[in-house]
PDB file of N, CA and C in Angstrom:
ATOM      1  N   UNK A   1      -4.737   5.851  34.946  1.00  0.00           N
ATOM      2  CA  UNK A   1      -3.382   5.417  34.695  1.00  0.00           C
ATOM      3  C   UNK A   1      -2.825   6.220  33.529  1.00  0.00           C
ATOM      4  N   UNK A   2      -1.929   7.053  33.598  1.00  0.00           N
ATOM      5  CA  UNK A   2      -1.201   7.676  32.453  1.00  0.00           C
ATOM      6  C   UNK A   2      -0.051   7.026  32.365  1.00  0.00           C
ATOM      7  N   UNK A   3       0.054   7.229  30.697  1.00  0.00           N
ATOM      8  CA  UNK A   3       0.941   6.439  30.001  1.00  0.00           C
ATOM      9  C   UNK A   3       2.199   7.131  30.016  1.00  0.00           C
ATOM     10  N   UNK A   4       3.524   7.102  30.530  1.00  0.00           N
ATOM     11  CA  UNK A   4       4.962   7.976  30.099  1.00  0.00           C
ATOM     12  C   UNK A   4       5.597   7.531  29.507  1.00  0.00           C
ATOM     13  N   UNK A   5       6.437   8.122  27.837  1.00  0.00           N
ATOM     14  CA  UNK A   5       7.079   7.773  27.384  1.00  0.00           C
ATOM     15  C   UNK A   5       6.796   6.183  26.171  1.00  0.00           C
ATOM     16  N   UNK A   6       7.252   5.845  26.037  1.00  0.00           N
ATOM     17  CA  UNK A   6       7.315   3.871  24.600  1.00  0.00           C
ATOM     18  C   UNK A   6       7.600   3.233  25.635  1.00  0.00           C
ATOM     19  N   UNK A   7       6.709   2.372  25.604  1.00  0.00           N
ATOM     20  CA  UNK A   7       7.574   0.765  26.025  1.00  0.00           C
ATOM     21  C   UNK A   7       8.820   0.778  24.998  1.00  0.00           C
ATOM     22  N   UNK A   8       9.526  -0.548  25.242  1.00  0.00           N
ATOM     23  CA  UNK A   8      10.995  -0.654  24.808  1.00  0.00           C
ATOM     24  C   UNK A   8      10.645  -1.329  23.342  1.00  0.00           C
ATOM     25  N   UNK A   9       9.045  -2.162  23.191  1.00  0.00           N
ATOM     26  CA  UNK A   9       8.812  -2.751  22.480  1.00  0.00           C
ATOM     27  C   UNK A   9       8.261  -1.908  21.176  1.00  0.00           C
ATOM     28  N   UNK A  10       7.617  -0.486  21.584  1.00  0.00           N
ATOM     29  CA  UNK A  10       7.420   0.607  20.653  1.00  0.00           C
ATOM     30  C   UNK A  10       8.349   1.248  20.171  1.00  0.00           C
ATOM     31  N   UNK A  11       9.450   1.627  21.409  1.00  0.00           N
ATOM     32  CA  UNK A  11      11.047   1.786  20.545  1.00  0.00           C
ATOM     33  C   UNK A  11      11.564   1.285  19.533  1.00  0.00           C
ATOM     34  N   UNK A  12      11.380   0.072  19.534  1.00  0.00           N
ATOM     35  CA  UNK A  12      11.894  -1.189  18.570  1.00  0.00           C
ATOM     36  C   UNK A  12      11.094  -1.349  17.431  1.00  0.00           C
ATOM     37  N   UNK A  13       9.996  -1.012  17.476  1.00  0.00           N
ATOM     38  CA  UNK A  13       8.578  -1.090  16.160  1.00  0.00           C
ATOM     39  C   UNK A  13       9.599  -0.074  15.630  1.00  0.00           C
ATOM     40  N   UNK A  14       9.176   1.239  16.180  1.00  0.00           N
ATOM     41  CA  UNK A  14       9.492   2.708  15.728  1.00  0.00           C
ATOM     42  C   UNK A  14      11.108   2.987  14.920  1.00  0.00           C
ATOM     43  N   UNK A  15      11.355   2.280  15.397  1.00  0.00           N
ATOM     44  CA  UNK A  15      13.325   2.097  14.844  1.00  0.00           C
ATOM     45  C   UNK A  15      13.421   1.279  13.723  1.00  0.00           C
ATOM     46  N   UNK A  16      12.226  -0.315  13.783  1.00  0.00           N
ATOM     47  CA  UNK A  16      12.271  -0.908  12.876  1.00  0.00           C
ATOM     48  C   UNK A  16      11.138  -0.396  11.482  1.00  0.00           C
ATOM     49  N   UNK A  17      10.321   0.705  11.850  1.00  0.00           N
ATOM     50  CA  UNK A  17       9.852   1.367  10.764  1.00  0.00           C
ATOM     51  C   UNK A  17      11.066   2.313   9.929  1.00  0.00           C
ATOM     52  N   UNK A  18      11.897   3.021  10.571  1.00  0.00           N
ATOM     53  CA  UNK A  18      12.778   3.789  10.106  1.00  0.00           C
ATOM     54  C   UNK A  18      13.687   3.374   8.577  1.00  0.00           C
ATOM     55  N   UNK A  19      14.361   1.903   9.625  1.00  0.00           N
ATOM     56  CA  UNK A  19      15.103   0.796   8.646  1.00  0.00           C
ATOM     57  C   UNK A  19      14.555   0.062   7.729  1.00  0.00           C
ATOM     58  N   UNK A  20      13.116   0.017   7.521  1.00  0.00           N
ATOM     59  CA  UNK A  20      12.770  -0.551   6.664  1.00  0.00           C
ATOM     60  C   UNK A  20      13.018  -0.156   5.093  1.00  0.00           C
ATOM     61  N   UNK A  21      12.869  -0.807   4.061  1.00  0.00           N
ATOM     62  CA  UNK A  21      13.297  -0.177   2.980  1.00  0.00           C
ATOM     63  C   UNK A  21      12.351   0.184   1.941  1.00  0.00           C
ATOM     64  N   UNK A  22      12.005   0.609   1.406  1.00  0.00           N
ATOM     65  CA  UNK A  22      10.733   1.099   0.131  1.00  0.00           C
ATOM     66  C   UNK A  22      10.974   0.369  -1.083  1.00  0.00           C
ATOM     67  N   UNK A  23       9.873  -0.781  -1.134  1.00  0.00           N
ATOM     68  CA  UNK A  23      10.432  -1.509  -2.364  1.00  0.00           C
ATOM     69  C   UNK A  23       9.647  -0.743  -3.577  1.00  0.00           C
ATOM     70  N   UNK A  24      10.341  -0.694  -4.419  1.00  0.00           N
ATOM     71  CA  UNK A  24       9.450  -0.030  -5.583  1.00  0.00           C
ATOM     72  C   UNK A  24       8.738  -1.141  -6.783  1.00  0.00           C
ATOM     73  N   UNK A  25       8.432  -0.385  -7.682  1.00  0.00           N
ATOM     74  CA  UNK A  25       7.689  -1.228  -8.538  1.00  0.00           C
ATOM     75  C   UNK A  25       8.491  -2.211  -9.385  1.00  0.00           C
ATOM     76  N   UNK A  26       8.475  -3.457  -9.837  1.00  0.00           N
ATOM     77  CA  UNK A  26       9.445  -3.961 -10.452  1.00  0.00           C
ATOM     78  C   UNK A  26       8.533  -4.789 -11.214  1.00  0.00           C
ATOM     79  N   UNK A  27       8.888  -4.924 -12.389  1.00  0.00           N
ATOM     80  CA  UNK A  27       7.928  -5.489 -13.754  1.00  0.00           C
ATOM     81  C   UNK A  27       6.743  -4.980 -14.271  1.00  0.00           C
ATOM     82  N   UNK A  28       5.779  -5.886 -14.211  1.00  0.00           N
ATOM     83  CA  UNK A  28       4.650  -5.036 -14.399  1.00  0.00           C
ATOM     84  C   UNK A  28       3.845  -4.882 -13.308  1.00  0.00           C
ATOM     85  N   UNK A  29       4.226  -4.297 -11.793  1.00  0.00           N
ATOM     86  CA  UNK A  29       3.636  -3.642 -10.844  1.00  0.00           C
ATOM     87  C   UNK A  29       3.420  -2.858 -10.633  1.00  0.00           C
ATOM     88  N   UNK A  30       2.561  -1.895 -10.217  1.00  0.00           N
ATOM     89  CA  UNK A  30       1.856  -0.245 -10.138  1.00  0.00           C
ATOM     90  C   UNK A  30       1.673  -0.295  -8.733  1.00  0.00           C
ATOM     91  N   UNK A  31       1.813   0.758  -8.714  1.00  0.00           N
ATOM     92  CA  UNK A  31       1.521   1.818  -7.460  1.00  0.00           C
ATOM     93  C   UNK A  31      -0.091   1.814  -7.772  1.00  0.00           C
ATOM     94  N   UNK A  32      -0.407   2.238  -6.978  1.00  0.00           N
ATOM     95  CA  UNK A  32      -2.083   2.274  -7.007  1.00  0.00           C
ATOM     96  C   UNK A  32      -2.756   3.090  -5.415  1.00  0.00           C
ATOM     97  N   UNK A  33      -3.858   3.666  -5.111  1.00  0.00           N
ATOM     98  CA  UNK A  33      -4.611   4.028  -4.127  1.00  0.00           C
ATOM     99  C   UNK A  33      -5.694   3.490  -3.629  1.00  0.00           C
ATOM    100  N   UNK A  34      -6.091   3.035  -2.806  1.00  0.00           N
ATOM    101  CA  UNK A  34      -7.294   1.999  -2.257  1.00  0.00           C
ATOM    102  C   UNK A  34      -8.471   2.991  -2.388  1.00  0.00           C
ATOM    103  N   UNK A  35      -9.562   3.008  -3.814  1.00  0.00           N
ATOM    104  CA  UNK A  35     -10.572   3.801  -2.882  1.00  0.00           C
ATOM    105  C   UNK A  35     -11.337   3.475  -2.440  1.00  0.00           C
ATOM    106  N   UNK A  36     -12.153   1.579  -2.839  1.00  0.00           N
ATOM    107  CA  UNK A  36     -12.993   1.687  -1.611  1.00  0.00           C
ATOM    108  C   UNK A  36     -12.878   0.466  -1.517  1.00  0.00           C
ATOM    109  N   UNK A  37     -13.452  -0.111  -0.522  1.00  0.00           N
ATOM    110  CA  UNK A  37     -13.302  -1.642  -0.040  1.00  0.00           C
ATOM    111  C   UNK A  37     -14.719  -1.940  -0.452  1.00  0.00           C
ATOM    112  N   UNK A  38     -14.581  -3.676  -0.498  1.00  0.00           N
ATOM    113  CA  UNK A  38     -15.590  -4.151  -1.572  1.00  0.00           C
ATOM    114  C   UNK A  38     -16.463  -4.917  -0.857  1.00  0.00           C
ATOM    115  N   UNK A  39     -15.216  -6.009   0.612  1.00  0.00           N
ATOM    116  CA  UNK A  39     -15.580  -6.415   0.741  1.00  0.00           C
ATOM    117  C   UNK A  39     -15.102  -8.157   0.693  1.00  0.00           C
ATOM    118  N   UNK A  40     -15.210  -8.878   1.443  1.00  0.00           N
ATOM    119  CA  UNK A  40     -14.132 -10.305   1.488  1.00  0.00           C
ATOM    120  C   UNK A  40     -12.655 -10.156   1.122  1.00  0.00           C
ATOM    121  N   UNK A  41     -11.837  -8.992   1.299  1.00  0.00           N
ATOM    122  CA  UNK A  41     -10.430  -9.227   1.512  1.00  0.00           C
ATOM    123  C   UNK A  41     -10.344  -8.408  -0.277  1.00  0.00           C
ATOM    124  N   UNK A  42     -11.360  -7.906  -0.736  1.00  0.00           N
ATOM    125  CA  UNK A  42     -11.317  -6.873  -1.972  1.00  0.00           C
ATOM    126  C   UNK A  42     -11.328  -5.757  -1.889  1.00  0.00           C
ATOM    127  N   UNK A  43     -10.818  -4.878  -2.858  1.00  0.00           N
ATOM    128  CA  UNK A  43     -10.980  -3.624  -2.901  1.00  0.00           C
ATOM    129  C   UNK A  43     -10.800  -3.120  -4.279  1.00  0.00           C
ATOM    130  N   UNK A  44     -11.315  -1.396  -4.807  1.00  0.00           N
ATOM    131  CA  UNK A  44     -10.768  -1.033  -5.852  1.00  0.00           C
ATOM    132  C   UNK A  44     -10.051   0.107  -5.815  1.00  0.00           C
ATOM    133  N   UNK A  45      -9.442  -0.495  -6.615  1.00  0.00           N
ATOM    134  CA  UNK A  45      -7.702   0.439  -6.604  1.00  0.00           C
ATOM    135  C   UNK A  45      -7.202   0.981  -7.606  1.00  0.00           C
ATOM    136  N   UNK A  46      -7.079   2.578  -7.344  1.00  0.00           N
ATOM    137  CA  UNK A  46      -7.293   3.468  -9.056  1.00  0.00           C
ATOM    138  C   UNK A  46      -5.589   3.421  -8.911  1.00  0.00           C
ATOM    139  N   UNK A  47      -4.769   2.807  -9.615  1.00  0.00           N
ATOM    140  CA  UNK A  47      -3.489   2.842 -10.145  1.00  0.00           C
ATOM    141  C   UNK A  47      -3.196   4.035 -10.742  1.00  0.00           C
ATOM    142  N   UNK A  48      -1.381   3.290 -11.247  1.00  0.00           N
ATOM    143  CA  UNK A  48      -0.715   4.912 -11.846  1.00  0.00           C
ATOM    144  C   UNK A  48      -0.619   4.780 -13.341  1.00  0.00           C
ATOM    145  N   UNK A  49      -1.462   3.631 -13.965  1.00  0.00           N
ATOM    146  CA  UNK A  49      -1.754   3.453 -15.650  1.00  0.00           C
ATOM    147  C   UNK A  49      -3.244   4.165 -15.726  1.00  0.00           C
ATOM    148  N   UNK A  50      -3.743   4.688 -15.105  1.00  0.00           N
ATOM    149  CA  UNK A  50      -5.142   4.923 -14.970  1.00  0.00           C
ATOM    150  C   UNK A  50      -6.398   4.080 -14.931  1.00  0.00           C
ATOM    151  N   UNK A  51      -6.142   3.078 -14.744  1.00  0.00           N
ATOM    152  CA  UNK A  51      -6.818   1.781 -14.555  1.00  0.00           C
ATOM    153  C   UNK A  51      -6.991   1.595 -13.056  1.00  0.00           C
ATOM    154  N   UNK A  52      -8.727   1.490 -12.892  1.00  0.00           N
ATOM    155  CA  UNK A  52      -9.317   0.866 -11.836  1.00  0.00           C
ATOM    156  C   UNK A  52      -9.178  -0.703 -11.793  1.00  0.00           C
ATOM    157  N   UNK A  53      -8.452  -1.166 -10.566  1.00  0.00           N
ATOM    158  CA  UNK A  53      -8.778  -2.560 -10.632  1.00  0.00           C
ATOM    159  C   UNK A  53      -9.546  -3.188  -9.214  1.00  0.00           C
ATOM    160  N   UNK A  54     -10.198  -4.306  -9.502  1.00  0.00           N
ATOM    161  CA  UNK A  54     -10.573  -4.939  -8.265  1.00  0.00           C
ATOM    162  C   UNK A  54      -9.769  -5.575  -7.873  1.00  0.00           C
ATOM    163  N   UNK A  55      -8.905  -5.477  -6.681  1.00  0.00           N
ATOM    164  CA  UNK A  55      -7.618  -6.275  -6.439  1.00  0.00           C
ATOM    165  C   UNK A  55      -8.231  -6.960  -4.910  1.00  0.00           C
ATOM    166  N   UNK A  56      -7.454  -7.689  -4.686  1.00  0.00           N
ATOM    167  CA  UNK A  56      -7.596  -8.437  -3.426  1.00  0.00           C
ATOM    168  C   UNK A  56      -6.169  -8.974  -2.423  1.00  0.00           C
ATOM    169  N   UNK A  57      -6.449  -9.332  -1.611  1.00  0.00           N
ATOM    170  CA  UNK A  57      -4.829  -9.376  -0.324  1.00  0.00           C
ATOM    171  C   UNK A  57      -5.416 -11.048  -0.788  1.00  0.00           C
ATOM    172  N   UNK A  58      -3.785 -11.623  -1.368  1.00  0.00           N
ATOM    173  CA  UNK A  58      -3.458 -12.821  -0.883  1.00  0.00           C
ATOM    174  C   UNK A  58      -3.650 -13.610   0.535  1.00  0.00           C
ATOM    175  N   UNK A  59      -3.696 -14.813   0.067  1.00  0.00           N
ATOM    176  CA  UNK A  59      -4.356 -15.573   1.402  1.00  0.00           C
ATOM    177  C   UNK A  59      -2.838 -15.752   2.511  1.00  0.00           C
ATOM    178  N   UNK A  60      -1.559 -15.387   1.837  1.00  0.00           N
ATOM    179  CA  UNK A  60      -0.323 -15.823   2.536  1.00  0.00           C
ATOM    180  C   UNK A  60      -0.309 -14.090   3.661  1.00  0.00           C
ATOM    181  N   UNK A  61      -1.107 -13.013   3.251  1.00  0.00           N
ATOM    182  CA  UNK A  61      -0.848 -11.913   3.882  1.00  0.00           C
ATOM    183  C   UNK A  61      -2.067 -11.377   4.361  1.00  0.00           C
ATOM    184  N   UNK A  62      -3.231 -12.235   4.485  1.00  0.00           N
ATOM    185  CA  UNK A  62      -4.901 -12.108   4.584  1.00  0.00           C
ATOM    186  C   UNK A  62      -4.616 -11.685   6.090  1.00  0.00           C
ATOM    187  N   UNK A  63      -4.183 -12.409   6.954  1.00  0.00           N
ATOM    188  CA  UNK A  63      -3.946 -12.079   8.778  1.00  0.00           C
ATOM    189  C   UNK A  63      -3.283 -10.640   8.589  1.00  0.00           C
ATOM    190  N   UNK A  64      -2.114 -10.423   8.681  1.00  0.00           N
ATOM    191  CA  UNK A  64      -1.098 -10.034   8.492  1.00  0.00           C
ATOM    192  C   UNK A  64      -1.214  -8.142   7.662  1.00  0.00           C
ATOM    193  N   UNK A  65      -2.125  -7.871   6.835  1.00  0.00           N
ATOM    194  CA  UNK A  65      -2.167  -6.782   6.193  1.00  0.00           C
ATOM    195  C   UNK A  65      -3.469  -5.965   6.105  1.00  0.00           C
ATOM    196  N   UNK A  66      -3.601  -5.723   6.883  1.00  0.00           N
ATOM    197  CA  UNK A  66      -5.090  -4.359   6.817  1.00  0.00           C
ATOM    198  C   UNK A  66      -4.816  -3.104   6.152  1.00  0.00           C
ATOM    199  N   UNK A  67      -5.915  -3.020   5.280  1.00  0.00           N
ATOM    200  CA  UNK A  67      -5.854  -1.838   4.343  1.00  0.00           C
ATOM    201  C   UNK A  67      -7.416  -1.103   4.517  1.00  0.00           C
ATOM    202  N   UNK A  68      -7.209   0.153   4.780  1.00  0.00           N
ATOM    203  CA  UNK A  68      -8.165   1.062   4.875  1.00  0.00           C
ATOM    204  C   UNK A  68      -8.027   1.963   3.533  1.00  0.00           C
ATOM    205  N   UNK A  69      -9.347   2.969   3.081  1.00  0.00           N
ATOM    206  CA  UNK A  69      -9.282   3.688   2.185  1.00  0.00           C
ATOM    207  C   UNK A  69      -8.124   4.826   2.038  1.00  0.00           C
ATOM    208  N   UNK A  70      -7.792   5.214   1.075  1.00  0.00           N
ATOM    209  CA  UNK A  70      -6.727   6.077   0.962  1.00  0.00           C
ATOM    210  C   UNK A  70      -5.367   5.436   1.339  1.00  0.00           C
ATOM    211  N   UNK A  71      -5.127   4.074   1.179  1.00  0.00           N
ATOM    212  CA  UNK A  71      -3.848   3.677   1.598  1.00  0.00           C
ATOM    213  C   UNK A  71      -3.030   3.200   0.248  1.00  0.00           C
ATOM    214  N   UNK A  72      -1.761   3.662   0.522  1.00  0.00           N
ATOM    215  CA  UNK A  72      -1.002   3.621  -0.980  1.00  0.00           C
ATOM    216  C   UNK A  72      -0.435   1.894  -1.028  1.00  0.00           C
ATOM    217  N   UNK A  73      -0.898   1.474  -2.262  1.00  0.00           N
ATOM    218  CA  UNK A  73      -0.472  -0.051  -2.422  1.00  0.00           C
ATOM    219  C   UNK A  73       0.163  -0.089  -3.593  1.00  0.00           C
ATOM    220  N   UNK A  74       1.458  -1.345  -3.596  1.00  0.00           N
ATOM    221  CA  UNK A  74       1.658  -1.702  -4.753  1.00  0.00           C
ATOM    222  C   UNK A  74       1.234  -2.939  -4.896  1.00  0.00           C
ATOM    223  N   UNK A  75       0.536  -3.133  -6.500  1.00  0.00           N
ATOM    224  CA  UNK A  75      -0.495  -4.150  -6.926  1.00  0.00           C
ATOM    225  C   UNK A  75       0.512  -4.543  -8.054  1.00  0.00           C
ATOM    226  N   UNK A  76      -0.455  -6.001  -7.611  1.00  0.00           N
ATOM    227  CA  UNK A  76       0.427  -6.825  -9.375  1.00  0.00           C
ATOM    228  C   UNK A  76      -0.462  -7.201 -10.073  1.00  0.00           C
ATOM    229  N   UNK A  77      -0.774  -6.742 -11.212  1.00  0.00           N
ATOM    230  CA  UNK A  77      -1.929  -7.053 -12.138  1.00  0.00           C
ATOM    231  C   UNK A  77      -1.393  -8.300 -12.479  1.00  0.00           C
ATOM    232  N   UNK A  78      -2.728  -8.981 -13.055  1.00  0.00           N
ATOM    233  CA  UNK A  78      -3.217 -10.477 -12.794  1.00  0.00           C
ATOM    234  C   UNK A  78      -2.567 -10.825 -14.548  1.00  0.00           C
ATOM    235  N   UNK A  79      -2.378 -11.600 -14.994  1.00  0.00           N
ATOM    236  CA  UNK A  79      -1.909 -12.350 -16.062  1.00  0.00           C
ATOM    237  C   UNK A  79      -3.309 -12.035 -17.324  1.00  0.00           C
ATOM    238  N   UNK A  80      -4.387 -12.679 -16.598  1.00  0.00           N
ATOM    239  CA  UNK A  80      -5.279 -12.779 -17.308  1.00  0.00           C
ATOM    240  C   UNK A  80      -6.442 -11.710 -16.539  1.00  0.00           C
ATOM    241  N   UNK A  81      -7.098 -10.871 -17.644  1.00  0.00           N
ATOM    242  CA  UNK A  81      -8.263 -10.079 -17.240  1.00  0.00           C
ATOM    243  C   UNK A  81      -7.232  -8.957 -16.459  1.00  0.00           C
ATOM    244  N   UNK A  82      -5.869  -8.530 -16.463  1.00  0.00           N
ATOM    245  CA  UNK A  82      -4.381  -7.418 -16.142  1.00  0.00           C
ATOM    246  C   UNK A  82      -5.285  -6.439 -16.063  1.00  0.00           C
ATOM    247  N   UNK A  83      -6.300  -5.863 -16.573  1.00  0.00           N
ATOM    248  CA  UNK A  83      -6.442  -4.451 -16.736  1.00  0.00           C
ATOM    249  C   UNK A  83      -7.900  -4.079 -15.706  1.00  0.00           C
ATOM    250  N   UNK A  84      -8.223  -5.502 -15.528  1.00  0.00           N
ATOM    251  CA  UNK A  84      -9.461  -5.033 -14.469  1.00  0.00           C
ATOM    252  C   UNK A  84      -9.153  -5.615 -13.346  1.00  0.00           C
ATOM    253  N   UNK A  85      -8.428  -6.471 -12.706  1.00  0.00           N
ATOM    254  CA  UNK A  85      -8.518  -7.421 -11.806  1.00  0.00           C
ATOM    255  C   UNK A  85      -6.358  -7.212 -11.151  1.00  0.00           C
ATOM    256  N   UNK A  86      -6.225  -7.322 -10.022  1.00  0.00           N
ATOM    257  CA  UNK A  86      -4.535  -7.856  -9.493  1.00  0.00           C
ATOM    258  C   UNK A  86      -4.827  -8.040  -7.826  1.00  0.00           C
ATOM    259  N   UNK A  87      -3.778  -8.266  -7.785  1.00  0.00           N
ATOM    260  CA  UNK A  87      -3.162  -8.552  -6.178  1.00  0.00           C
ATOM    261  C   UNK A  87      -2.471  -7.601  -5.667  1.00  0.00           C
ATOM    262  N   UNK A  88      -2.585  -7.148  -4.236  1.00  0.00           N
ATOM    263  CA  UNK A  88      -2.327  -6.666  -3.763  1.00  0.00           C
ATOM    264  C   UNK A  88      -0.862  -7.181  -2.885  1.00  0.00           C
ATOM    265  N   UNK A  89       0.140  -6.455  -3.378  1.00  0.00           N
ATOM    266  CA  UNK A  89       1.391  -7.404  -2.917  1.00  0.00           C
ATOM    267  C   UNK A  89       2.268  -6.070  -1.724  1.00  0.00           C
ATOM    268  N   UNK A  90       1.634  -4.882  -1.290  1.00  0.00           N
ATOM    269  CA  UNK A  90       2.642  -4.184  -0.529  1.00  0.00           C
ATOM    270  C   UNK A  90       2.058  -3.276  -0.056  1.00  0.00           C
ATOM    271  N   UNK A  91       1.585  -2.491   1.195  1.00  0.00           N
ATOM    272  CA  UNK A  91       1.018  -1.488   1.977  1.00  0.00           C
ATOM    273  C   UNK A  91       1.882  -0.185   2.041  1.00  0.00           C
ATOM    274  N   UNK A  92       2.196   0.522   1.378  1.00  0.00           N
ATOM    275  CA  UNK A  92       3.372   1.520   1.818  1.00  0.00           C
ATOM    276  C   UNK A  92       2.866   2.198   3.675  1.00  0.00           C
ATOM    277  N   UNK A  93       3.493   2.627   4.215  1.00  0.00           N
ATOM    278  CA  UNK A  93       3.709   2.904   5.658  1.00  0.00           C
ATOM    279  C   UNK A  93       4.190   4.409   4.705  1.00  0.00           C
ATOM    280  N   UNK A  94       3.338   5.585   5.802  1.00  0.00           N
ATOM    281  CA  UNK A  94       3.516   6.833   5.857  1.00  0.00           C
ATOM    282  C   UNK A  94       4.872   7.586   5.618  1.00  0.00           C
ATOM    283  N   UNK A  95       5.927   6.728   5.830  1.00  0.00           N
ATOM    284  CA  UNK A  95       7.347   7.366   5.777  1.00  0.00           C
ATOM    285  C   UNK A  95       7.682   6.955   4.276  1.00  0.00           C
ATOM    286  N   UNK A  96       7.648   5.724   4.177  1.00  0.00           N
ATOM    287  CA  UNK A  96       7.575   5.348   2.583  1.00  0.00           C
ATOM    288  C   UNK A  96       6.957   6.039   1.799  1.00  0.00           C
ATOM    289  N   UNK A  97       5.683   6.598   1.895  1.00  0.00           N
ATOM    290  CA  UNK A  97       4.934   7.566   1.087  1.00  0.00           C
ATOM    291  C   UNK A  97       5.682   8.907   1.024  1.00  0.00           C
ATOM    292  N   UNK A  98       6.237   9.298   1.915  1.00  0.00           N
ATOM    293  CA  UNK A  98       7.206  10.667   1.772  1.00  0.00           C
ATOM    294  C   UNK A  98       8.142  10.032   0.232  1.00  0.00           C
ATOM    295  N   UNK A  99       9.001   9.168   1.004  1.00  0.00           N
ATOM    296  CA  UNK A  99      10.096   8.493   0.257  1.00  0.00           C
ATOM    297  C   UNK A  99       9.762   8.535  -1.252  1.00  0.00           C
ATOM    298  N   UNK A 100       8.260   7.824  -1.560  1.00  0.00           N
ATOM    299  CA  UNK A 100       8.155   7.830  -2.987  1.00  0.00           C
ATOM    300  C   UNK A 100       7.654   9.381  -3.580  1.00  0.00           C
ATOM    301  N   UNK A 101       7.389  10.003  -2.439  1.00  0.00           N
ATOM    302  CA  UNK A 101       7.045  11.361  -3.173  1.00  0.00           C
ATOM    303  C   UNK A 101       8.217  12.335  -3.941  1.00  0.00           C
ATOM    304  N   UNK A 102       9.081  12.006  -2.976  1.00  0.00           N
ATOM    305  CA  UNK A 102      10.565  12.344  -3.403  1.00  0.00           C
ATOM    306  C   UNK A 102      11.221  11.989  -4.442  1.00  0.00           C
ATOM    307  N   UNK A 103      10.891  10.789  -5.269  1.00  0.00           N
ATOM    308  CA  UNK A 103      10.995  10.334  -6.203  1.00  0.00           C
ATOM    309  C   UNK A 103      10.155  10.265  -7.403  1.00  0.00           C
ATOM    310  N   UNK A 104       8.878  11.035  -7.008  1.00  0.00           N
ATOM    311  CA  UNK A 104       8.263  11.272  -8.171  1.00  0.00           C
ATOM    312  C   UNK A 104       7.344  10.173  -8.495  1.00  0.00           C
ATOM    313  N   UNK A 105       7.342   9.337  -7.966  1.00  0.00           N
ATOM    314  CA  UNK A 105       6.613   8.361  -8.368  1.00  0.00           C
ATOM    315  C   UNK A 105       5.110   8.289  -7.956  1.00  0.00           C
ATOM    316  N   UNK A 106       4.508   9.435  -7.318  1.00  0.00           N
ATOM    317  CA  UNK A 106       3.313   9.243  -7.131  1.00  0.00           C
ATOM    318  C   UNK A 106       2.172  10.322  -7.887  1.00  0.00           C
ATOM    319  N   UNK A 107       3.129  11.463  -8.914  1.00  0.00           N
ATOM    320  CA  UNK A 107       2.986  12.079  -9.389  1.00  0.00           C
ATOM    321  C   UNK A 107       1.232  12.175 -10.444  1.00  0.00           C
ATOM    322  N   UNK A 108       1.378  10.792 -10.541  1.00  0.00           N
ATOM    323  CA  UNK A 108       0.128  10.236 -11.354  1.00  0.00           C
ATOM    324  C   UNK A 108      -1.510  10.059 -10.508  1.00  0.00           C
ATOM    325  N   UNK A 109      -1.177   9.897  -9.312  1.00  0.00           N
ATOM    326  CA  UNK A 109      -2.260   9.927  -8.248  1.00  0.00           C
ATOM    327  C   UNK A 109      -2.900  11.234  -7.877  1.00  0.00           C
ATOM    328  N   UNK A 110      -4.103  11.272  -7.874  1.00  0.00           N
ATOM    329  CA  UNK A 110      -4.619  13.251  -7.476  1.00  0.00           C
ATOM    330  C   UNK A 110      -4.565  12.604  -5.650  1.00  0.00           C
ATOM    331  N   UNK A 111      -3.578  12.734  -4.768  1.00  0.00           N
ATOM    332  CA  UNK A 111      -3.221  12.576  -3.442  1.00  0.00           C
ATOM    333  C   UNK A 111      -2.885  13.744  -2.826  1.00  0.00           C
ATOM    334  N   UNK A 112      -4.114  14.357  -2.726  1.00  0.00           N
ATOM    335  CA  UNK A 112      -3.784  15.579  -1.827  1.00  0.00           C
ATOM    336  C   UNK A 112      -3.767  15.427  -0.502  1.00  0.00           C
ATOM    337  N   UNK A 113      -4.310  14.246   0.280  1.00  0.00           N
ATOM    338  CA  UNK A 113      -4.182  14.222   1.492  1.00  0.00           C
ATOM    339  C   UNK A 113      -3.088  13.390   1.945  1.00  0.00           C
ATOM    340  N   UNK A 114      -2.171  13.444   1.236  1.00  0.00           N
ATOM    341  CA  UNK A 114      -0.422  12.689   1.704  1.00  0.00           C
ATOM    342  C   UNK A 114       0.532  14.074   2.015  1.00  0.00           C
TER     343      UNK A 114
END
């Protein structure tokens, strides 16, 4: 069976990736890079303060958000223990990663494979 052409429903993903918008960092949130998974919904994530943290996906986005190595996240460091430990609050999508490159904002990451 060969496949021709999107379903109407891949059209609609693909259109609704376009429109989506690139939220950036706001307060004390960082950009950060996944490098390795830990393990139960953890990972560590070398940010753009130079700080490794062990961050983890909230239980409201645990279904909902798969993260593999090398994927660009914005993290919200944690209140208490901020400099080793946050949450993982945003997956950037490949077009977004252009977007922030354009803006300079990833400048701090050694991301040669973006």
């Amino acid at each position: 069976m060969v496949k021709k052409g999107l379903t109407p429903a891949e059209k609609q993903a693909q259109q609704e990736e376009f429109a989506r918008r690139t939220p950036f960092p706001k307060g004390n949130q960082v950009i950060g890079i996944c490098e390795q998974r830990v393990g139960g919904s953890r990972m560590k994530v070398r940010c753009m303060d130079g700080k490794v943290r062990i961050c983890r996906i909230p239980g409201r986005l645990k279904r909902r958000l798969w993260i593999r190595e090398n994927d660009i996240l914005l993290v919200e460091p944690w209140e208490l223990q901020g400099d080793e430990k946050g949450d993982v609050v945003y997956k950037y999508r490949p077009i977004q990663v252009g977007i922030l490159k354009k803006k300079g904002l990833l400048k701090g990451l050694d991301a040669e494979e973006f």
